[in-house]
N, C-alpha and C. Protein backbone atom coordinates (compact mmCIF):
# COMPACT_ATOMS: atom_id res chain seq x y z
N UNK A 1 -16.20 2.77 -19.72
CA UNK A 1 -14.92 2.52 -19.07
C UNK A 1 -14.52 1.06 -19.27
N UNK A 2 -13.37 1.16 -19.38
CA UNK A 2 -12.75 -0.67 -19.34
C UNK A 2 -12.38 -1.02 -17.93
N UNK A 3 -12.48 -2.39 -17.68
CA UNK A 3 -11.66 -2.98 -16.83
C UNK A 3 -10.47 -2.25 -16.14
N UNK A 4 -10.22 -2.14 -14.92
CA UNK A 4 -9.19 -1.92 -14.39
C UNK A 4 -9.24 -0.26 -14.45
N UNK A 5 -9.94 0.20 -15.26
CA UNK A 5 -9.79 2.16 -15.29
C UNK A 5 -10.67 1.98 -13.63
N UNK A 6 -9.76 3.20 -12.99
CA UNK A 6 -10.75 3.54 -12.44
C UNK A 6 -12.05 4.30 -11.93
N UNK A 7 -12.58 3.70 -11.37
CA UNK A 7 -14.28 4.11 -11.36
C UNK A 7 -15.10 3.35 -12.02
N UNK A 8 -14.36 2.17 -11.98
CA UNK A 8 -15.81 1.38 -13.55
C UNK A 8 -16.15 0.42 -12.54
N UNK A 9 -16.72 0.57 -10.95
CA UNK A 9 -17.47 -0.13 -10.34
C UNK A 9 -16.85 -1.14 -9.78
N UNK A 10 -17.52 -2.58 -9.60
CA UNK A 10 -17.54 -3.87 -8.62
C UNK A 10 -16.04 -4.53 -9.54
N UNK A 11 -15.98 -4.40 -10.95
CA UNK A 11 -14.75 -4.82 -11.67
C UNK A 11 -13.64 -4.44 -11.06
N UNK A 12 -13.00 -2.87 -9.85
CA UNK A 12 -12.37 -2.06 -9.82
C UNK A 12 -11.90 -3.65 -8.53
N UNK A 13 -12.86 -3.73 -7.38
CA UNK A 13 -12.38 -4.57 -6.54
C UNK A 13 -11.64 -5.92 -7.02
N UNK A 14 -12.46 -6.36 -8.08
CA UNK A 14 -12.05 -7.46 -8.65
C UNK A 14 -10.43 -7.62 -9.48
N UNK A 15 -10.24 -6.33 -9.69
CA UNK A 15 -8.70 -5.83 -10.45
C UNK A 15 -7.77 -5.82 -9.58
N UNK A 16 -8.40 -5.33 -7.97
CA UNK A 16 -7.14 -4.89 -6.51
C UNK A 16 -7.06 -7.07 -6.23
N UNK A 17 -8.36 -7.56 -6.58
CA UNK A 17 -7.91 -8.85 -5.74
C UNK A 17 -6.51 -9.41 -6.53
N UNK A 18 -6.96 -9.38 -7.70
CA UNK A 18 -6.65 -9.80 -9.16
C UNK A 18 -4.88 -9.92 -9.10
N UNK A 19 -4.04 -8.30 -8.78
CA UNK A 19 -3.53 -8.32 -8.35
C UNK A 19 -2.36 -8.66 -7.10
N UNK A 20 -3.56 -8.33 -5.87
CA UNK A 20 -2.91 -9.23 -4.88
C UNK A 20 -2.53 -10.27 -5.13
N UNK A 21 -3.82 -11.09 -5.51
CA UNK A 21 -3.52 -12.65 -5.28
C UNK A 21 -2.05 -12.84 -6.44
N UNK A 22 -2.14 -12.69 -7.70
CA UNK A 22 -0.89 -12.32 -8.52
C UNK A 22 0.66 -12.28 -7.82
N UNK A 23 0.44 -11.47 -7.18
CA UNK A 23 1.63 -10.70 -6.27
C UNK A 23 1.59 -11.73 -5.02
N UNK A 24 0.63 -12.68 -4.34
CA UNK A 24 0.78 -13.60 -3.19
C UNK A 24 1.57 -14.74 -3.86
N UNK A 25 1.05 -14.99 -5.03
CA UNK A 25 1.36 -16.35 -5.70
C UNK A 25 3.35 -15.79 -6.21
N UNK A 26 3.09 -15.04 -6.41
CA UNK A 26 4.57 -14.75 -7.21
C UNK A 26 5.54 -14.69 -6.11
N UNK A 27 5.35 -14.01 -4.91
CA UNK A 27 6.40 -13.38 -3.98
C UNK A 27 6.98 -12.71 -4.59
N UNK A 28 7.01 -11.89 -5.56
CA UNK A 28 7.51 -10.96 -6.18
C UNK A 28 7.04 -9.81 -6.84
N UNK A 29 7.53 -9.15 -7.12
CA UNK A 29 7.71 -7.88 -8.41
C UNK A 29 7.72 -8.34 -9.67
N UNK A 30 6.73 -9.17 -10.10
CA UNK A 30 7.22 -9.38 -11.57
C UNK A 30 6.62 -8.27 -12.47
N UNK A 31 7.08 -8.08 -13.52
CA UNK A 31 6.76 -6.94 -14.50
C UNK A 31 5.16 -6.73 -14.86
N UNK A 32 4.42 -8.15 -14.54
CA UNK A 32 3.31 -7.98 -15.43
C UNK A 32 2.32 -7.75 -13.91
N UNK A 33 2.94 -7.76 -12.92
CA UNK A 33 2.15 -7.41 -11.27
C UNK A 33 2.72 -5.73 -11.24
N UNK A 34 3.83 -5.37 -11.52
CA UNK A 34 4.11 -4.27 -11.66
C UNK A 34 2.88 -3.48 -12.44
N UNK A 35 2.76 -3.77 -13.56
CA UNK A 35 2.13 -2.86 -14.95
C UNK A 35 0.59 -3.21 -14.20
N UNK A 36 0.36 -3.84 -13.89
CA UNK A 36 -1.63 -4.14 -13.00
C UNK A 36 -1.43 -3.00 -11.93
N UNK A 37 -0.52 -2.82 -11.10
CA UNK A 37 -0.46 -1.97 -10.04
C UNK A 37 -0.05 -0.11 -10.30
N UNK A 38 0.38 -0.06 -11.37
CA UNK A 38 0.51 0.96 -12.07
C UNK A 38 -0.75 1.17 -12.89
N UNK A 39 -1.43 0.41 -13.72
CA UNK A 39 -2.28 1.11 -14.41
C UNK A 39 -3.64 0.91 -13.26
N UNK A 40 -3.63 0.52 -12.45
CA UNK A 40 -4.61 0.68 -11.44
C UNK A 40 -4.75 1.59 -10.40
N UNK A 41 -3.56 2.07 -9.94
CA UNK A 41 -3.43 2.85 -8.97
C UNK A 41 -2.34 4.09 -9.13
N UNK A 42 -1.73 4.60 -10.40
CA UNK A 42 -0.89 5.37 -11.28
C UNK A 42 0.11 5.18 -10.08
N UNK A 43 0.74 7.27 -9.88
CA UNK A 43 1.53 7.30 -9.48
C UNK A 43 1.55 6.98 -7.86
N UNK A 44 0.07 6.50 -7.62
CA UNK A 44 0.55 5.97 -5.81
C UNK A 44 1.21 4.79 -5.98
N UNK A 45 0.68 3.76 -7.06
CA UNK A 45 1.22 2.66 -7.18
C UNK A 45 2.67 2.28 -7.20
N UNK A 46 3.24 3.48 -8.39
CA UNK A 46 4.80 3.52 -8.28
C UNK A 46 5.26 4.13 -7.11
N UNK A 47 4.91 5.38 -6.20
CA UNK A 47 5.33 5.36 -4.72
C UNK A 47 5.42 4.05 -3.96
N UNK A 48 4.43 3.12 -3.76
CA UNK A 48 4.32 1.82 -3.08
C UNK A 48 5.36 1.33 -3.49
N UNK A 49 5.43 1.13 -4.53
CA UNK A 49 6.58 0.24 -5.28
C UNK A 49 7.82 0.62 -5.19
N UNK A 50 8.00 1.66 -4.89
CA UNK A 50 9.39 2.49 -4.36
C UNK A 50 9.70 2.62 -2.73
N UNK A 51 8.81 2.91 -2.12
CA UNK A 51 8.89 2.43 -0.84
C UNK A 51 9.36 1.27 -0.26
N UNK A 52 8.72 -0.31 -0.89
CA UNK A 52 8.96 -1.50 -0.43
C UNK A 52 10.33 -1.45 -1.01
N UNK A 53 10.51 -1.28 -2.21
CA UNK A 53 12.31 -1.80 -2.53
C UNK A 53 13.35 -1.06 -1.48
N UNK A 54 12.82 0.68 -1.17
CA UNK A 54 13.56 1.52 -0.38
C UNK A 54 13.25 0.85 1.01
N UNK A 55 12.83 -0.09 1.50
CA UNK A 55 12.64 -0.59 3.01
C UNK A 55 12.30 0.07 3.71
N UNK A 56 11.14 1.08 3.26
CA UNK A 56 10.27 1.84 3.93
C UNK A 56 9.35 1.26 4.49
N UNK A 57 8.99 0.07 4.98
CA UNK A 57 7.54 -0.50 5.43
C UNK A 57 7.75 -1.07 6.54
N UNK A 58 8.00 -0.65 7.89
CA UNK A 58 8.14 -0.95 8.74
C UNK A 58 6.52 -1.52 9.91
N UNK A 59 7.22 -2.95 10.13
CA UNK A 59 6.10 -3.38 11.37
C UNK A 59 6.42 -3.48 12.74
N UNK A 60 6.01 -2.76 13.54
CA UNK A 60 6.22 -2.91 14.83
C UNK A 60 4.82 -3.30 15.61
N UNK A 61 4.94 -3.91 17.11
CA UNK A 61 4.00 -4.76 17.97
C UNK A 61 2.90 -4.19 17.32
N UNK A 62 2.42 -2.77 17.38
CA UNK A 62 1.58 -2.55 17.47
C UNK A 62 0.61 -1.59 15.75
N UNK A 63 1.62 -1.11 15.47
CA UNK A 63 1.32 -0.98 14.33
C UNK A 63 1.98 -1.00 13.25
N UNK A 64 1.68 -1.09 11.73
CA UNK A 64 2.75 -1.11 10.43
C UNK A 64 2.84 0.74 9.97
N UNK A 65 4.15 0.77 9.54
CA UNK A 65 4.08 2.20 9.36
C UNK A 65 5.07 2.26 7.84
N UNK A 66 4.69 3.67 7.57
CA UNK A 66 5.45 3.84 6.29
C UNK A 66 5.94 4.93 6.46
N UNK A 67 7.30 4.77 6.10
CA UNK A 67 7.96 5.92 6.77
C UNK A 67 8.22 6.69 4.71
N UNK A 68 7.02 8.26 5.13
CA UNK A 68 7.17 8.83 4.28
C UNK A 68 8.55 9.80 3.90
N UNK A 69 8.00 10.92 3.16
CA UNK A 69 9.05 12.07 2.67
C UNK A 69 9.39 13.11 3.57
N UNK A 70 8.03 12.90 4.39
CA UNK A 70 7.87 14.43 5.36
C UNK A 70 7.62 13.98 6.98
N UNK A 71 6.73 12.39 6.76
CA UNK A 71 6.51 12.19 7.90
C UNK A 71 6.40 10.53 7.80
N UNK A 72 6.00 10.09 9.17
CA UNK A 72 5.68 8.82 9.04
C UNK A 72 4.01 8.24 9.49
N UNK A 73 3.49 7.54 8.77
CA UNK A 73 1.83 7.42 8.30
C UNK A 73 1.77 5.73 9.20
N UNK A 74 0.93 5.88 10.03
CA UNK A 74 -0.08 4.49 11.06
C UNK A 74 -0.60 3.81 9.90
N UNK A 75 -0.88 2.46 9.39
CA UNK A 75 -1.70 1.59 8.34
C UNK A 75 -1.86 0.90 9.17
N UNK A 76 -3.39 1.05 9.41
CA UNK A 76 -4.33 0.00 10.27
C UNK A 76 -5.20 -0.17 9.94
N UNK A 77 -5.61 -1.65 9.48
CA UNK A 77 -7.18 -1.81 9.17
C UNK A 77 -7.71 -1.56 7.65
N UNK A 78 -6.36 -1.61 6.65
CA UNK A 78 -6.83 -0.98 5.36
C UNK A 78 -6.90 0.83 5.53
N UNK A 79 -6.90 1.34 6.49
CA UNK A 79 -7.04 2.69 6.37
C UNK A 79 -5.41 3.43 7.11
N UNK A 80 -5.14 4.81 6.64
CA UNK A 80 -4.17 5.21 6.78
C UNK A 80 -4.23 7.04 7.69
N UNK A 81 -2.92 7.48 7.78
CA UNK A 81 -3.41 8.37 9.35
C UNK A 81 -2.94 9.92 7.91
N UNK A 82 -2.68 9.45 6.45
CA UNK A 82 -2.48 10.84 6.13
C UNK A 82 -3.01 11.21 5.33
N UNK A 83 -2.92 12.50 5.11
CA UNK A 83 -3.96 13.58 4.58
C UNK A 83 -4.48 13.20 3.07
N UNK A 84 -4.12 11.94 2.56
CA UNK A 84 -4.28 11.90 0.86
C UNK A 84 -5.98 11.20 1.40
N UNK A 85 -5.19 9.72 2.35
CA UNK A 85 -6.72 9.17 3.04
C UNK A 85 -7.69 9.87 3.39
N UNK A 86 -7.20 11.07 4.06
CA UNK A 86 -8.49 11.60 5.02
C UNK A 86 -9.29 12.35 3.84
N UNK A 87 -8.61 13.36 2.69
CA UNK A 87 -9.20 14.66 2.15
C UNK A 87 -9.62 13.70 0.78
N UNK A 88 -9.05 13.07 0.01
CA UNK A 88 -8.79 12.86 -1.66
C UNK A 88 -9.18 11.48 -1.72
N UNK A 89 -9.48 10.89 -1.08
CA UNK A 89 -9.92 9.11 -1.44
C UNK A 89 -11.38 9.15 -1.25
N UNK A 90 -11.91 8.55 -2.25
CA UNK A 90 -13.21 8.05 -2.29
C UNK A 90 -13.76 6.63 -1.33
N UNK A 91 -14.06 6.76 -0.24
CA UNK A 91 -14.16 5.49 0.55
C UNK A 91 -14.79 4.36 0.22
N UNK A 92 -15.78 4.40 -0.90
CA UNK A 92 -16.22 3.64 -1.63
C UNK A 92 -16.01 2.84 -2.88
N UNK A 93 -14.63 3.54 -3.29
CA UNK A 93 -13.83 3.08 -4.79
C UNK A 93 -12.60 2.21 -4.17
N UNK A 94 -12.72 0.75 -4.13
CA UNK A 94 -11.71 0.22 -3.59
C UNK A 94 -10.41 0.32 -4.32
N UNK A 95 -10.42 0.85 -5.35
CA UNK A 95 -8.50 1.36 -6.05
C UNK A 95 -8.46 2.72 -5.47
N UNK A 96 -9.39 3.00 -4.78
CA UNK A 96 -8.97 4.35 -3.71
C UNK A 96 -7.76 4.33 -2.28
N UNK A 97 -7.06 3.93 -2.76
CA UNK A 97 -5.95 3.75 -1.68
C UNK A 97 -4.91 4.33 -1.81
N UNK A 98 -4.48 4.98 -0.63
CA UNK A 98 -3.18 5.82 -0.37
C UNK A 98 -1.89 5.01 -0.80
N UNK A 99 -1.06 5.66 -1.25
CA UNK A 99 0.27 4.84 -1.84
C UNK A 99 1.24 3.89 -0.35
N UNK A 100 0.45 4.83 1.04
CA UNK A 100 1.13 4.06 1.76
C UNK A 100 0.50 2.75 2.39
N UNK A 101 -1.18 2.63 2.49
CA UNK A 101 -1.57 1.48 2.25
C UNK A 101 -1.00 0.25 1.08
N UNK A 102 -1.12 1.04 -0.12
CA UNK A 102 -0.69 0.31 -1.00
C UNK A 102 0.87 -0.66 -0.73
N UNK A 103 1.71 0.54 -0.14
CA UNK A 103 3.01 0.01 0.40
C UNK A 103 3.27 -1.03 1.08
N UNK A 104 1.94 -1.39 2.38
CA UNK A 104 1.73 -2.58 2.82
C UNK A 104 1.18 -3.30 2.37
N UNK A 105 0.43 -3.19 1.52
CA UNK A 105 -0.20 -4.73 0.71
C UNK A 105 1.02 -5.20 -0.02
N UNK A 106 1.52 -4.75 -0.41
CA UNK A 106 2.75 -5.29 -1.80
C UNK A 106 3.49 -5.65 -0.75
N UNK A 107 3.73 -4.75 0.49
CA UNK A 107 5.14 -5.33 1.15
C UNK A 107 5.08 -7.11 1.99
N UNK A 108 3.86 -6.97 2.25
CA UNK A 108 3.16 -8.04 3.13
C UNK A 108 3.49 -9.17 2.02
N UNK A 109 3.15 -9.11 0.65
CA UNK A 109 2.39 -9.85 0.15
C UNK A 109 4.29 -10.59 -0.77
N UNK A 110 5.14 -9.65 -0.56
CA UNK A 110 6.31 -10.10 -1.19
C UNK A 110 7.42 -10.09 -0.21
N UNK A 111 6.85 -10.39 1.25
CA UNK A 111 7.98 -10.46 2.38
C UNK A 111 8.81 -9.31 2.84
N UNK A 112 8.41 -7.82 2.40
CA UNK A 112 9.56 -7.03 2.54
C UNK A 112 9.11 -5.89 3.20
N UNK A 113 8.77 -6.59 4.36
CA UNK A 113 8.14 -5.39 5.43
C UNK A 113 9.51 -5.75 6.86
N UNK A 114 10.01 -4.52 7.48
CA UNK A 114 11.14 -4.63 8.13
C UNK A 114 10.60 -4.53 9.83
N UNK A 115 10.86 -5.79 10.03
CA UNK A 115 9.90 -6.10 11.39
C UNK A 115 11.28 -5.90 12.48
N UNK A 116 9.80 -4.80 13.70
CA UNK A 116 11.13 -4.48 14.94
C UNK A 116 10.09 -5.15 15.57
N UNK A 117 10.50 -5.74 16.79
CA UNK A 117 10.46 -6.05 18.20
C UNK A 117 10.05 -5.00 19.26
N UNK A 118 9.48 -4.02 18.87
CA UNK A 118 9.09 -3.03 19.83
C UNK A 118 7.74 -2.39 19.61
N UNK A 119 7.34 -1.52 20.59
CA UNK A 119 6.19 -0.76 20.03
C UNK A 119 6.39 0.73 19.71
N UNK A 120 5.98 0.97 18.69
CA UNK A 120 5.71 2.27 17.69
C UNK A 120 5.45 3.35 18.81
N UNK A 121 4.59 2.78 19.02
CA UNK A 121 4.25 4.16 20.75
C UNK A 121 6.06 4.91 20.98
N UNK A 122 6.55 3.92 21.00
CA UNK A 122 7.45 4.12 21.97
C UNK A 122 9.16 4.23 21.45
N UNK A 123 9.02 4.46 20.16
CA UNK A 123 9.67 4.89 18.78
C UNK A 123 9.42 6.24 18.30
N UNK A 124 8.11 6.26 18.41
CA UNK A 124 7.82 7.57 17.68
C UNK A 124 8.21 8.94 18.73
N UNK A 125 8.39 8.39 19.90
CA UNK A 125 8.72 9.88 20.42
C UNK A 125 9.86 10.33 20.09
N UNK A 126 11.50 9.52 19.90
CA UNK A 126 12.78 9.60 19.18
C UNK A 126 12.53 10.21 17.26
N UNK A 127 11.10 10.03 17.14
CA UNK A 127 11.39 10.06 15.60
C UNK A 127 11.33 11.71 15.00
């Protein structure tokens, strides 16, 4: 395996930092943070990446949420409340991340997370 495929081990973490930090330093979407986050994480990557531009990444007091297709997903702690996290991720492969985790790292990391003043508790019963 090469670099950046995933499953090729301790390199895989080193590709997610690789990235981030990329994407901290830039504050942006540039093409060549784009193409690292795509060939690392396929089509969750381009969900993430569609989410943050669509202003799907909402933070409230208490928790960050991503408001999906069907529903809306808790991101706490690196870990996430839907079914891709719980059934299909390898907990040990750090490019194992749900597209809506992913959504908050990129969103965090390029300012475009849409911050309310309230708590989620207390939102989600209207939602």
């Amino acid at each position: 395996m090469t670099e950046g495929e995933p499953g090729s081990g301790p390199r895989d973490a080193e590709a997610v930092e690789r990235w981030q930090a990329a994407l901290a330093e830039a504050g942006e979407l540039t093409p060549d943070v784009v193409d690292r986050i795509v060939r690392l994480h396929g089509d969750r990557g381009v969900r993430a990446i569609e989410a943050v531009g669509e202003g799907r990444v909402k933070e409230y007091r208490d928790f960050t949420v991503v408001v999906g297709y069907e529903d809306e997903y808790v991101v706490e702690g690196g870990g996430c409340t839907c079914k891709d996290s719980e059934y299909n991720l390898d907990p040990d492969d750090p490019t194992a991340l749900c597209w809506h985790v992913l959504a908050v790292a990129i969103g965090r990391r390029v300012g475009r997370i849409d911050a309310h003043d309230m708590w989620y508790s207390e939102v989600r019963e209207f939602v």
